[in-house]
Protein backbone atom coordinates (compact mmCIF):
# COMPACT_ATOMS: atom_id res chain seq x y z
CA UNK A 1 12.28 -31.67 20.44
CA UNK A 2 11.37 -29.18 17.95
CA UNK A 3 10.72 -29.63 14.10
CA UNK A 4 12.33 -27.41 11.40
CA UNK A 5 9.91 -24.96 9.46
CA UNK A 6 10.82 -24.85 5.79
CA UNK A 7 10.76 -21.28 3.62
CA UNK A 8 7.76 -22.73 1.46
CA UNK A 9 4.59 -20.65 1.87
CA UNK A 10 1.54 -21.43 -0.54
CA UNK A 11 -0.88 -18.83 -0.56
CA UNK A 12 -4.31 -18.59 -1.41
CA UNK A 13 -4.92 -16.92 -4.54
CA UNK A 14 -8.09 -15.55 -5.00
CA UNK A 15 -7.36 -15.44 -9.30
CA UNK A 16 -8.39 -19.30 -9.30
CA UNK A 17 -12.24 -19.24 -9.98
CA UNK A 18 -14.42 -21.42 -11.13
CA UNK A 19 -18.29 -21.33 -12.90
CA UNK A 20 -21.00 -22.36 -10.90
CA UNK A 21 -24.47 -22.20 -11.31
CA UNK A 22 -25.97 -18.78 -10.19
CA UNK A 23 -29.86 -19.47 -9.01
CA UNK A 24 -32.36 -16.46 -8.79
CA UNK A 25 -34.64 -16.28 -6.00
CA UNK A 26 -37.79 -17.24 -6.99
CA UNK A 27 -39.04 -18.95 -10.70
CA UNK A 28 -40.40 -15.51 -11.26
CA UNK A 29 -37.29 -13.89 -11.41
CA UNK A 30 -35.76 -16.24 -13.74
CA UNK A 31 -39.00 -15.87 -15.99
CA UNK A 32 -38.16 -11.95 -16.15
CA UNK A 33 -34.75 -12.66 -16.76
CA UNK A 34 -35.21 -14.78 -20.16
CA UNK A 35 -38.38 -12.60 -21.17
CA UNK A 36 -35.59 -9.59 -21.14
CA UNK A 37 -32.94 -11.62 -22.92
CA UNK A 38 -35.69 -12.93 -25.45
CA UNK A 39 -36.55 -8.86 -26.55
CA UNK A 40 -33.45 -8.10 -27.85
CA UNK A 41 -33.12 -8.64 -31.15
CA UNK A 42 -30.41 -10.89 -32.45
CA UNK A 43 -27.98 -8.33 -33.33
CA UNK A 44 -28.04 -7.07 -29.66
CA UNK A 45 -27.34 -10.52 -28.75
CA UNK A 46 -24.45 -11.34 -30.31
CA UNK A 47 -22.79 -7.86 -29.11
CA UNK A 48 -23.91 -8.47 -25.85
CA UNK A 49 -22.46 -12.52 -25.40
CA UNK A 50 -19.70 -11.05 -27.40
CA UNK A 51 -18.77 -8.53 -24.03
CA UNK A 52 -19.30 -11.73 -21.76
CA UNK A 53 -16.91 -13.61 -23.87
CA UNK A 54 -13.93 -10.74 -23.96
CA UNK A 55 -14.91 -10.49 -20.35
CA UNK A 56 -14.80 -13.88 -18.91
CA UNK A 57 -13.54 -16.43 -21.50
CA UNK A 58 -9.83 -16.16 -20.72
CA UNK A 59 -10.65 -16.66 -17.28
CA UNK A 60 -11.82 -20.20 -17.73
CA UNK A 61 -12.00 -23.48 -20.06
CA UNK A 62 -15.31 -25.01 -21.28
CA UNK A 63 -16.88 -21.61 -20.42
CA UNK A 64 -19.19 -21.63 -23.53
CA UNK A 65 -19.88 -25.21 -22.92
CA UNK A 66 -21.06 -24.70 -19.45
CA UNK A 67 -23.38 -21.64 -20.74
CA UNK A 68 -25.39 -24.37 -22.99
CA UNK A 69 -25.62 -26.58 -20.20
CA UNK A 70 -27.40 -24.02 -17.94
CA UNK A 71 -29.34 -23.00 -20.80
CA UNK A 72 -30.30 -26.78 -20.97
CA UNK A 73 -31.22 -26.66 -17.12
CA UNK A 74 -33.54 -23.29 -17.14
CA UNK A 75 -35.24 -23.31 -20.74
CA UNK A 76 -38.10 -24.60 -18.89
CA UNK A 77 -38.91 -21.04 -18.21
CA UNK A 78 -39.36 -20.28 -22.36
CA UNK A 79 -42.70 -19.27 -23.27
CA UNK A 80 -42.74 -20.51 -26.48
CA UNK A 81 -40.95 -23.50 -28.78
CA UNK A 82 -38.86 -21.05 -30.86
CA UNK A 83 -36.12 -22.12 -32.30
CA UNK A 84 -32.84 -19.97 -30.75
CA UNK A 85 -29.65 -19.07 -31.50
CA UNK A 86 -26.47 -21.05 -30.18
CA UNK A 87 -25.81 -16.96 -28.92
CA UNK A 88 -29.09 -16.91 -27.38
CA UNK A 89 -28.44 -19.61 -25.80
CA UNK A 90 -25.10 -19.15 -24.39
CA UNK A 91 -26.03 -15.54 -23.08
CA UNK A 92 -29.07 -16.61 -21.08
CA UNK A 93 -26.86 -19.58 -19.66
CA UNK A 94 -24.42 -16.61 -18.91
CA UNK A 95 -27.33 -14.94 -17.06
CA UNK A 96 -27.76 -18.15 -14.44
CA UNK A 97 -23.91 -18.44 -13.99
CA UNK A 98 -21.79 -17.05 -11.58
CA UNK A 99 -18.07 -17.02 -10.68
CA UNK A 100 -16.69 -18.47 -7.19
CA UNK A 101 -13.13 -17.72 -6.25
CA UNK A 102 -12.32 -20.96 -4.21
CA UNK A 103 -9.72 -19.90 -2.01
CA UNK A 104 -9.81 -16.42 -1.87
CA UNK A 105 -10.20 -16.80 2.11
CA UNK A 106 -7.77 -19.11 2.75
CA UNK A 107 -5.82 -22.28 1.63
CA UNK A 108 -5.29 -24.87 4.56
CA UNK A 109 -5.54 -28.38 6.22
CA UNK A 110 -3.04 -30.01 4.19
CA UNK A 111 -2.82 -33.74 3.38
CA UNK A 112 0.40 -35.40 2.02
CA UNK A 113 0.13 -39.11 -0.41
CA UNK A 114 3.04 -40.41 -2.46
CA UNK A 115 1.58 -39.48 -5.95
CA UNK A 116 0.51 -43.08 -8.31
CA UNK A 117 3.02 -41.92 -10.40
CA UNK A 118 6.83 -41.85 -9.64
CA UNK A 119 8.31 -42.39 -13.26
CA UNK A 120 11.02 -40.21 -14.05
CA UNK A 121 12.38 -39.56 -11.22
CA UNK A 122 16.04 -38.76 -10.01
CA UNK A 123 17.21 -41.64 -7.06
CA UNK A 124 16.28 -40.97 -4.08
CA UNK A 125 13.46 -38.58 -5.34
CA UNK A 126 9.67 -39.11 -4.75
CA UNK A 127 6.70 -37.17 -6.39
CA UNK A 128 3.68 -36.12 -3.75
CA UNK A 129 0.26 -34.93 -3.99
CA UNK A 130 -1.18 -32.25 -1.67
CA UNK A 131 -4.94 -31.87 -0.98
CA UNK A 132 -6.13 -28.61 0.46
CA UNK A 133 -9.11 -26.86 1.75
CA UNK A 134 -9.51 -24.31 -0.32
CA UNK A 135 -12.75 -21.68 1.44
CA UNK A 136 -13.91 -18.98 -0.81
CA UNK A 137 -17.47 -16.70 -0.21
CA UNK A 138 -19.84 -17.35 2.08
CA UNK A 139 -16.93 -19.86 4.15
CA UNK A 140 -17.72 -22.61 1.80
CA UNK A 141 -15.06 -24.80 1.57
CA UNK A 142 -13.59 -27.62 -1.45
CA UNK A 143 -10.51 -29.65 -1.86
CA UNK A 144 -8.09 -28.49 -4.20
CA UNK A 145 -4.70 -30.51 -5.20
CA UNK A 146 -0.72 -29.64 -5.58
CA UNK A 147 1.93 -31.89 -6.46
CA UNK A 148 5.76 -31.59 -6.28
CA UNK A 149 8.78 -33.60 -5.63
CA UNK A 150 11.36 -34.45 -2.24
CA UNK A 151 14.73 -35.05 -3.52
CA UNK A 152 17.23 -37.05 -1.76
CA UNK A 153 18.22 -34.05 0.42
CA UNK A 154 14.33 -33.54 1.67
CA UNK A 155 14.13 -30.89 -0.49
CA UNK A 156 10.88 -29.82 -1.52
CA UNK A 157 9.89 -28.57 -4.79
CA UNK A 158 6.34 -27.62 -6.12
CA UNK A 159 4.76 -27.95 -9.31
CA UNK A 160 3.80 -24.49 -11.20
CA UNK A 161 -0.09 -24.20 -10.37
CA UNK A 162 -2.36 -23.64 -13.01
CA UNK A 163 -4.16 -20.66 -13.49
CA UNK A 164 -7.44 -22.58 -14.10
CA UNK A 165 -9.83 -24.49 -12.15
CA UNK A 166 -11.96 -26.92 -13.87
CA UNK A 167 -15.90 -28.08 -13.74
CA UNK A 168 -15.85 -31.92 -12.92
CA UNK A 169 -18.13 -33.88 -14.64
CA UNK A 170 -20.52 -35.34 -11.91
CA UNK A 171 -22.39 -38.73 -11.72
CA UNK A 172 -24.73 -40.05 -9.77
CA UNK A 173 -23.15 -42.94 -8.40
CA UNK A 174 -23.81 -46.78 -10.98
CA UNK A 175 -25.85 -48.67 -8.68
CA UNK A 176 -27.14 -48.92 -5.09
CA UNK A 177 -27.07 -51.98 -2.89
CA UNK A 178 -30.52 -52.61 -1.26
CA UNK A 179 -29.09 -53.93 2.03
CA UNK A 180 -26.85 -51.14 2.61
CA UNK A 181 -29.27 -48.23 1.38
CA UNK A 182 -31.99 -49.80 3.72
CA UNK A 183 -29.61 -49.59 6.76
CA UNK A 184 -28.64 -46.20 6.17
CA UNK A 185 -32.10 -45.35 5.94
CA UNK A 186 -32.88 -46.56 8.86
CA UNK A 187 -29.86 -44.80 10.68
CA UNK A 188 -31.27 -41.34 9.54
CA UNK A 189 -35.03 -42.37 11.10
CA UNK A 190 -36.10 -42.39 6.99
CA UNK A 191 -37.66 -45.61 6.94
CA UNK A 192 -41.24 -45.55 7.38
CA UNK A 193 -43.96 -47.41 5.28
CA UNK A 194 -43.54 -45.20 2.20
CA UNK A 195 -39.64 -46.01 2.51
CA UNK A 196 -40.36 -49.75 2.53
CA UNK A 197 -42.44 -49.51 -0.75
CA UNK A 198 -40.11 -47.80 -2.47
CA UNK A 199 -37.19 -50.50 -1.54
CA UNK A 200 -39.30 -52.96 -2.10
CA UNK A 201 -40.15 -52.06 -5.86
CA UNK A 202 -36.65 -51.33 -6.69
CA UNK A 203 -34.17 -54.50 -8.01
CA UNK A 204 -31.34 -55.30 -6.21
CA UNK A 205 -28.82 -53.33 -6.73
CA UNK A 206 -30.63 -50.23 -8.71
CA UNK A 207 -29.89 -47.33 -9.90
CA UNK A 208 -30.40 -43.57 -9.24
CA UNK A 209 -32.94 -43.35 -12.08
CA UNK A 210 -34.53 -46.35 -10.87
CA UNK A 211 -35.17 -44.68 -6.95
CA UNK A 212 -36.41 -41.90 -8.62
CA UNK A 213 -39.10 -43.04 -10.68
CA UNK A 214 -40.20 -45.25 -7.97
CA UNK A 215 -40.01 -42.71 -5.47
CA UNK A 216 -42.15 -40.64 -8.04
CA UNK A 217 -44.11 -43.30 -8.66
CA UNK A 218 -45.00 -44.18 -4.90
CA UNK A 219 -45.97 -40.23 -4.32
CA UNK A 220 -48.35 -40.09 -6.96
CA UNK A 221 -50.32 -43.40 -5.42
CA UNK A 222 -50.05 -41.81 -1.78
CA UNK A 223 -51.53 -38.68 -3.16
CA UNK A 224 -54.76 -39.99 -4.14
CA UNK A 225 -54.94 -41.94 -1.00
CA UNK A 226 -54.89 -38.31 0.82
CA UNK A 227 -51.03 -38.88 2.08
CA UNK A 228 -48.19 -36.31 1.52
CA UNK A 229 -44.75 -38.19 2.28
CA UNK A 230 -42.66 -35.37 0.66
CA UNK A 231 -40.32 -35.30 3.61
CA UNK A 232 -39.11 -38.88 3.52
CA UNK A 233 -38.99 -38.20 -0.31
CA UNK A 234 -36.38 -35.78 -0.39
CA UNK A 235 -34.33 -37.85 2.15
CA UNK A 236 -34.24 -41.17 0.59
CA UNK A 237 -33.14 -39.25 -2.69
CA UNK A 238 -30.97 -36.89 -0.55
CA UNK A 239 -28.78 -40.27 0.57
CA UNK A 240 -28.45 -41.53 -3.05
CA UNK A 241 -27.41 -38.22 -4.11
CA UNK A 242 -24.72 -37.80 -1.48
CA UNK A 243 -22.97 -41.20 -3.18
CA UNK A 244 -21.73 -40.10 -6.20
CA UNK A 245 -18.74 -39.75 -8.58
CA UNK A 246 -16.41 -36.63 -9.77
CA UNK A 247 -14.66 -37.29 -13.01
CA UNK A 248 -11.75 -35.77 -14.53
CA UNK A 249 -9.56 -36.55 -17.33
CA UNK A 250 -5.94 -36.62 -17.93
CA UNK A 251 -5.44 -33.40 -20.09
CA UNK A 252 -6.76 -31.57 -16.59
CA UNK A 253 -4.12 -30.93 -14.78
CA UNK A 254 -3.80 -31.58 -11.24
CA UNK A 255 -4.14 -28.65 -9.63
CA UNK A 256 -7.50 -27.82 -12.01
CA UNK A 257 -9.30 -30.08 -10.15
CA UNK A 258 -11.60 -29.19 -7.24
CA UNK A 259 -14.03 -31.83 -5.44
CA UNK A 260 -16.38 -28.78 -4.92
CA UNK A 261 -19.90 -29.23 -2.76
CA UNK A 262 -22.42 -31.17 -4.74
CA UNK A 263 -25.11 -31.72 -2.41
CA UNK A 264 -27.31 -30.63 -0.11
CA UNK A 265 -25.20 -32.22 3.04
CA UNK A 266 -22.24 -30.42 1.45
CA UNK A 267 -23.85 -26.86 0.66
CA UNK A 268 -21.40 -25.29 2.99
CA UNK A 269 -18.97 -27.23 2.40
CA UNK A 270 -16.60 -30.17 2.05
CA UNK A 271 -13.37 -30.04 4.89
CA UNK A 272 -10.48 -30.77 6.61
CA UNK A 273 -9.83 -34.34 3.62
CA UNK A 274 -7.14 -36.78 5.56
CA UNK A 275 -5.76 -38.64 2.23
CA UNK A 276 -4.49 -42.44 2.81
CA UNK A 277 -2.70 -44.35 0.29
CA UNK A 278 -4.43 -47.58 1.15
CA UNK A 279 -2.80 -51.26 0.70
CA UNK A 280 -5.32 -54.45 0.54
CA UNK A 281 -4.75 -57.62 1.43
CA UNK A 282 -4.40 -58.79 -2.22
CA UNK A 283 -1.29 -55.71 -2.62
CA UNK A 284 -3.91 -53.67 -4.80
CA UNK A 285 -3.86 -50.14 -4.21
CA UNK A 286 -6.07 -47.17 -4.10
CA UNK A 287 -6.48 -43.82 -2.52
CA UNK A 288 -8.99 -42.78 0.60
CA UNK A 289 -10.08 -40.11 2.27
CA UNK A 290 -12.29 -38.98 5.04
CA UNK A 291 -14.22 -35.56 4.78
CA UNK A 292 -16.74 -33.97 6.32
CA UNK A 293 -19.94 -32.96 4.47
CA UNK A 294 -21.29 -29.46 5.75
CA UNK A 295 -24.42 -28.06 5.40
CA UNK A 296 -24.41 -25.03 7.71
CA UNK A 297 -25.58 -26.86 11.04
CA UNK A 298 -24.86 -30.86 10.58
CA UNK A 299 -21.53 -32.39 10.14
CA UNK A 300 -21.57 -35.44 8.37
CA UNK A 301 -18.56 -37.60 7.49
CA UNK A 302 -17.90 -39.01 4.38
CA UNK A 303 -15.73 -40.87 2.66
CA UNK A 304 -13.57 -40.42 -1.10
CA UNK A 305 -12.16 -43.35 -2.97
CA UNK A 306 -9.78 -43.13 -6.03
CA UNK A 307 -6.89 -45.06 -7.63
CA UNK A 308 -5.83 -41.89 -10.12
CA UNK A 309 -7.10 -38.86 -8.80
CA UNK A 310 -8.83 -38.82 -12.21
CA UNK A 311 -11.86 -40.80 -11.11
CA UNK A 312 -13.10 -39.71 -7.66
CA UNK A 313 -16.29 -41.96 -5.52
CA UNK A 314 -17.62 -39.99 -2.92
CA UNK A 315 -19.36 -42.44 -0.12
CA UNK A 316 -21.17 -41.92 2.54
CA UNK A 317 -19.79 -43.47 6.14
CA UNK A 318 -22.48 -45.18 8.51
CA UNK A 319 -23.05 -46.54 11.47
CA UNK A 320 -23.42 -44.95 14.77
CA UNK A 321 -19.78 -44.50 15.67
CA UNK A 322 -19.59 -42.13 12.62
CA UNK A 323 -19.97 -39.05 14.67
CA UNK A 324 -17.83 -35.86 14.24
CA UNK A 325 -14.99 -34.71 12.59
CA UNK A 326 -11.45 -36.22 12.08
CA UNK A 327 -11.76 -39.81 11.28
CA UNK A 328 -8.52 -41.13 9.59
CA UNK A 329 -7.93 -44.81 8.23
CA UNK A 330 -4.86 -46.81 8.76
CA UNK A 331 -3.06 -47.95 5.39
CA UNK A 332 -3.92 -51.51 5.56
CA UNK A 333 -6.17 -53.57 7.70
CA UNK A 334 -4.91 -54.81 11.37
CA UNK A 335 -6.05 -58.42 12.11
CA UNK A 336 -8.13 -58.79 8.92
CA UNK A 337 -10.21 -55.08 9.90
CA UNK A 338 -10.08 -51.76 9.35
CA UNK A 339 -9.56 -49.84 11.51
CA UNK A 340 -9.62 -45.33 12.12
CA UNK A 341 -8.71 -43.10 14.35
CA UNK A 342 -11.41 -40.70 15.46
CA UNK A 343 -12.61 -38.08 17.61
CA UNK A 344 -15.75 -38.76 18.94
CA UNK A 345 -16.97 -36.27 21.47
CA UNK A 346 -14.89 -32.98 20.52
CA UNK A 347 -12.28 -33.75 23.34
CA UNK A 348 -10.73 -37.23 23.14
CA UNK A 349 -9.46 -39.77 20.74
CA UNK A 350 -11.08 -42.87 19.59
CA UNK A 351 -10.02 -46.20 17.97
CA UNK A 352 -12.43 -48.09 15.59
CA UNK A 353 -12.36 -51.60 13.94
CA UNK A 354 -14.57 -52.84 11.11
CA UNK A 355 -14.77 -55.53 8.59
CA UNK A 356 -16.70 -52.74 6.36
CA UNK A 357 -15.30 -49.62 5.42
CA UNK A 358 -18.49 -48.44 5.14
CA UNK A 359 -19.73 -49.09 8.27
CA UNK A 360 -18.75 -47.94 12.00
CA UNK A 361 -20.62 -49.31 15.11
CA UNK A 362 -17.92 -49.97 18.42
CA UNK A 363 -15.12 -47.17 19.53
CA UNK A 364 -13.03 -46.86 22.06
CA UNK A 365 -11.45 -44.63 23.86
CA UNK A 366 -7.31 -44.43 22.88
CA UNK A 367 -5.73 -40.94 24.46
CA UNK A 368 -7.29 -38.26 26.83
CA UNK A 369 -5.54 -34.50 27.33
CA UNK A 370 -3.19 -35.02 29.81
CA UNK A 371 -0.70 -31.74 28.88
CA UNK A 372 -1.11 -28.24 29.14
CA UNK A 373 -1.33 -27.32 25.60
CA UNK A 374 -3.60 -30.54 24.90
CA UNK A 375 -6.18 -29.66 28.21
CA UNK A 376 -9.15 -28.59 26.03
CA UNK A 377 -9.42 -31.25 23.14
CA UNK A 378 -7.30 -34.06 21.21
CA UNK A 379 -7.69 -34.96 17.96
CA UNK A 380 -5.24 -36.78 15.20
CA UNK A 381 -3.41 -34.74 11.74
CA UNK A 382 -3.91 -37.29 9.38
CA UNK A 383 -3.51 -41.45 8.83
CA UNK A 384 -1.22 -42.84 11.31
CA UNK A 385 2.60 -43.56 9.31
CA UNK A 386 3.75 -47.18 9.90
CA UNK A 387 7.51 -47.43 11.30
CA UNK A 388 9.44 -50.39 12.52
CA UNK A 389 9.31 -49.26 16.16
CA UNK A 390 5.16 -48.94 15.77
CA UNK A 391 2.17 -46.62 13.87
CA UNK A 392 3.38 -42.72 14.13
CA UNK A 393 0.43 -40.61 14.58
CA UNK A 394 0.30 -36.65 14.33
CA UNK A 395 -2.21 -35.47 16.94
CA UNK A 396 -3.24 -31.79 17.53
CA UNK A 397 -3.62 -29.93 21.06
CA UNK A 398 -5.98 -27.24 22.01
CA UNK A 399 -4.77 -25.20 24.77
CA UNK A 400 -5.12 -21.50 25.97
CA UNK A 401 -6.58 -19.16 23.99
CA UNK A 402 -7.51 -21.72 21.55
CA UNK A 403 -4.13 -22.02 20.41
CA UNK A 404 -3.57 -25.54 18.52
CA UNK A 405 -0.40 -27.10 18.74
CA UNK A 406 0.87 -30.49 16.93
CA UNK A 407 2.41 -33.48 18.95
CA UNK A 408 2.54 -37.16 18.17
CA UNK A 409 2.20 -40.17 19.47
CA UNK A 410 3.37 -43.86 18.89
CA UNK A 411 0.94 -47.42 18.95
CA UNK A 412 2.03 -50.83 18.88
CA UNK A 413 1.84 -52.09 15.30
CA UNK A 414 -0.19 -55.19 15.95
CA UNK A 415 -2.46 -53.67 18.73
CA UNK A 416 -2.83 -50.00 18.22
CA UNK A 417 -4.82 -49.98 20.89
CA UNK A 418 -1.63 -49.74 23.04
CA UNK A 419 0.07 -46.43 23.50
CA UNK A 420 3.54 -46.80 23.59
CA UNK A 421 4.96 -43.67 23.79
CA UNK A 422 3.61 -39.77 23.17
CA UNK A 423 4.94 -36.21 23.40
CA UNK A 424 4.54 -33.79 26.46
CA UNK A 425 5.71 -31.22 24.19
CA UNK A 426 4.47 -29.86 21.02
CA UNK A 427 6.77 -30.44 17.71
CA UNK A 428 4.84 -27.40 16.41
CA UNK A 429 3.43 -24.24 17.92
CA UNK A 430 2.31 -21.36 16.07
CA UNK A 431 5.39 -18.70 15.85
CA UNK A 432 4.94 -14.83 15.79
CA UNK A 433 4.39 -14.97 11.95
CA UNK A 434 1.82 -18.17 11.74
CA UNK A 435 -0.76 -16.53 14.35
CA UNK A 436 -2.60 -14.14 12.17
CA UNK A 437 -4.71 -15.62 9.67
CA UNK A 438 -8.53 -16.67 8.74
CA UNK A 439 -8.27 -18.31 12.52
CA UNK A 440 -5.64 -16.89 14.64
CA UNK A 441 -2.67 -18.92 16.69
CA UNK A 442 -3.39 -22.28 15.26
CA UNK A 443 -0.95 -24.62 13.12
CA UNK A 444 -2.72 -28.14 11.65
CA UNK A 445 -1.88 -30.29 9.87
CA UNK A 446 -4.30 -33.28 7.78
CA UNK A 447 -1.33 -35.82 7.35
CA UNK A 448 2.35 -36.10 6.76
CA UNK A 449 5.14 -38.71 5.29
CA UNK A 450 7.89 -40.37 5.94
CA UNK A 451 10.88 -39.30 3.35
CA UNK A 452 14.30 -41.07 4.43
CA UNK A 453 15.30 -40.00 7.78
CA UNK A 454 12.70 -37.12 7.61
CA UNK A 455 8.74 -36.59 8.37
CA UNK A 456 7.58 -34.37 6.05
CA UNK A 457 4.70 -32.55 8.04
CA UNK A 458 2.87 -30.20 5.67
CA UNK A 459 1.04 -27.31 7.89
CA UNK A 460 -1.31 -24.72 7.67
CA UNK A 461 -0.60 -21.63 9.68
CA UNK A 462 -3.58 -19.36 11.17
CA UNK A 463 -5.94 -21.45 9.01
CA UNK A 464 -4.59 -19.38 5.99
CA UNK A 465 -1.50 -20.20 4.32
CA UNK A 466 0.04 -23.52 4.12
CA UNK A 467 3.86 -24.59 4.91
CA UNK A 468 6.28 -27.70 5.36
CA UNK A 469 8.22 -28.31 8.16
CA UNK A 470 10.55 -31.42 8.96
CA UNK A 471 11.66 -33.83 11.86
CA UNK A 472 14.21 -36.38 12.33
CA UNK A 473 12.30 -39.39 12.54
CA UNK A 474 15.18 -41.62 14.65
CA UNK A 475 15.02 -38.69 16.98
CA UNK A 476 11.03 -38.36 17.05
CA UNK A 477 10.53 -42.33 17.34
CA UNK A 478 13.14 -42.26 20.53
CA UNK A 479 11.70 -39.45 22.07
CA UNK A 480 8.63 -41.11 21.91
CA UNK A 481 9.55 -44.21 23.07
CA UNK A 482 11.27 -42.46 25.99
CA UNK A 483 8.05 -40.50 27.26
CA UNK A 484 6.06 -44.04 27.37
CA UNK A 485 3.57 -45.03 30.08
């Protein structure tokens, strides 16, 4: 069986940029930079911020906000205590920003949630939220968002996307639990006897400003003792950093928000986000998704939490069976755990069990490639979808050519261990017109849903553009059940 592409193309548009900070090479540079800005006089000053505000301001919200804050970040580099100009100000903040165009490369790996809110609504209508990797310059990647609404028919609408991207406001994250920071440590070979002073100083749980003081405090003894521990330093702070939050308010609208790279495991990027809507034992819901953190050689996976999409945790996942890419959580726990899909070892799939989120330590092994278009690696397309006749996972293919294909395939609902059924035939293969892109002859997908008698699979084609395309699920389920070992 085949499923049936839809018209809808989005496109990445490289008009949707955001401010970043823009970082000279050297302190040097950035003290030449403010000694030139501090020799003009003021009325050169407020002609020249006045050309980087008809320039650049309609491109952007907060702009002149953002300009203080960098001035805030680099007037270190001031020779002197003189009182400045809010100008002044703004236009050397100017000169230590840069723009980013987020997607201007592409606009891919799509991941589908029911959206919190479904007031308003027409029967048989439901609103959805789309995350996206958005990769701009220098292949560094972020999630964006889209929204829209299936109506009764499966028929897909979009939301207008704003013009705008926005700056989150960024947090470390409240507090730190001792136990859990001290086995992470100890995961990433950090601790050592400087790492166990440090814990041991800090209350239980503590804060970011807490670790660092202590961690400054603990170098400056070590120092005068003759001992450099700069290296497990920068790791132990490096871990608290990468937990953190990403806040956004309501007047943003969705698709202004970007969970853009924040730390140093996500310089290059944050990818391929597989969105859950998760249920808890208690009925309480909330919103996860696996990531992985990039930083040019190391892939690290991570973990965001949110009930809003307003409020975003970012979390880092531990344990040694966090390896990879592609983890994706069921929607409630199985027996009391939780439990993922994953791809361990860049070939096969994996399932996992925990009684932590958090934390990952047994796998084992669920499918192999057994097909043709499968032969070189396996991996899942997002959360598996409960059904009646058992969990309905997405999985992806890698055959000739490195052409990626998407199949699915069907575990019992109380022991997903079991395979009960899969497909020896793609539902998806790129066409003529989805093989040239940012990666040629590959469709993916990061997660679909169930709509009625339809899956809604939402698909990237080439790694460029994104699309929908549907399936009858009575006709999926029973093919699947047909083809079972």
């Amino acid at each position: 069986m085949k499923a049936e592409r839809t018209e809808i193309i989005i496109k990445p548009d490289p008009k949707r940029v955001l401010f970043r900070p823009f970082e000279p090479s050297s302190e040097e540079r950035s003290l030449k930079v403010i000694a030139r800005i501090m020799a003009l006089r003021e009325e050169e000053v407020e002609a020249e911020f006045a050309k980087v505000v008809q320039d650049f301001d309609d491109r952007h919200l907060r702009l002149s906000e953002f300009f203080l804050h960098r001035f805030e970040q680099n007037k270190q580099y001031l020779i002197s205590n003189q009182a400045l100009s809010d100008e002044r100000k703004m236009l050397i903040g100017s000169y230590f920003t840069q723009e980013f165009s987020l997607e201007s490369a592409a606009l891919f790996n799509p991941s589908m949630v029911w959206h919190p809110d479904q007031t308003g609504l027409s029967a048989g209508s439901k609103r959805f939220i789309l995350s996206l990797r958005a990769t701009g310059e220098g292949h560094i990647s972020s999630i964006t968002f889209r929204s829209g609404v299936i109506d009764s028919d499966n028929r897909i609408k979009l939301d207008p996307t704003s013009r705008f991207t926005t700056v989150p406001d960024i947090r470390p994250s409240p507090s730190y639990e001792k136990k859990l920071f001290e086995k992470k440590l100890l995961e990433l070979g950090l601790i050592d006897r400087f790492a166990d002073r440090v814990l041991a100083a800090l209350e239980d749980p503590f804060t970011f400003s807490q670790l660092e003081e202590e961690v400054r405090s603990c170098l400056r003894t070590e120092r005068l003792k003759g001992k450099d521990h700069q290296e497990t330093a920068r790791g132990v702070l490096s871990l608290a950093q990468s937990n953190y939050e990403v806040l956004y308010t309501e007047n943003e609208a969705l698709s202004e928000r970007i969970i853009f790279p924040s730390t140093s495991a996500e310089v290059k990027g944050v990818e391929d986000a597989r969105f859950v809507r998760f249920t808890d034992d208690d009925g309480s819901r909330k919103y996860y998704a696996t990531y992985t953190a990039y930083d040019g050689e190391v892939v690290i996976p991570q973990m965001v939490e949110t009930k809003d999409f307003l409020r975003f945790k970012i979390i880092t996942l531990n344990g040694p069976a966090v390896q990879n890419k592609g983890l994706a959580l069921f929607p409630r726990k199985i027996k009391g755990l939780y439990a993922v899909i994953s791809r361990q070892d860049n070939e096969n799939i994996f399932m996992m069990f925990s009684d932590n989120i958090h934390f990952w330590y047994t796998k084992q092994i669920l499918l192999k490639p057994t097909f043709p278009w499968e032969f070189v690696q396996l991996g899942n397309c997002g959360s598996p979808i409960e059904t009646d006749a058992g969990w309905l996972v997405l999985s992806h293919g890698v055959g000739p050519m490195r052409q990626y294909a998407i199949g699915a395939f069907l575990l019992d609902r109380t022991d997903p261990t079991k395979v009960l059924g899969r497909l020896k035939e793609p539902l998806l293969s790129p066409r003529e017109n989805e093989r040239e892109g940012y990666v040629p002859n590959v469709v993916y997908s990061c997660g679909g849903q169930i709509h009625g008698d339809k899956l809604i699979i939402p698909y990237a084609m080439a790694d460029y553009a994104t699309s929908f395309a549907t399936v009858d699920v009575k006709e999926l389920l029973n093919a699947l059940l047909q083809n079972g070992d």
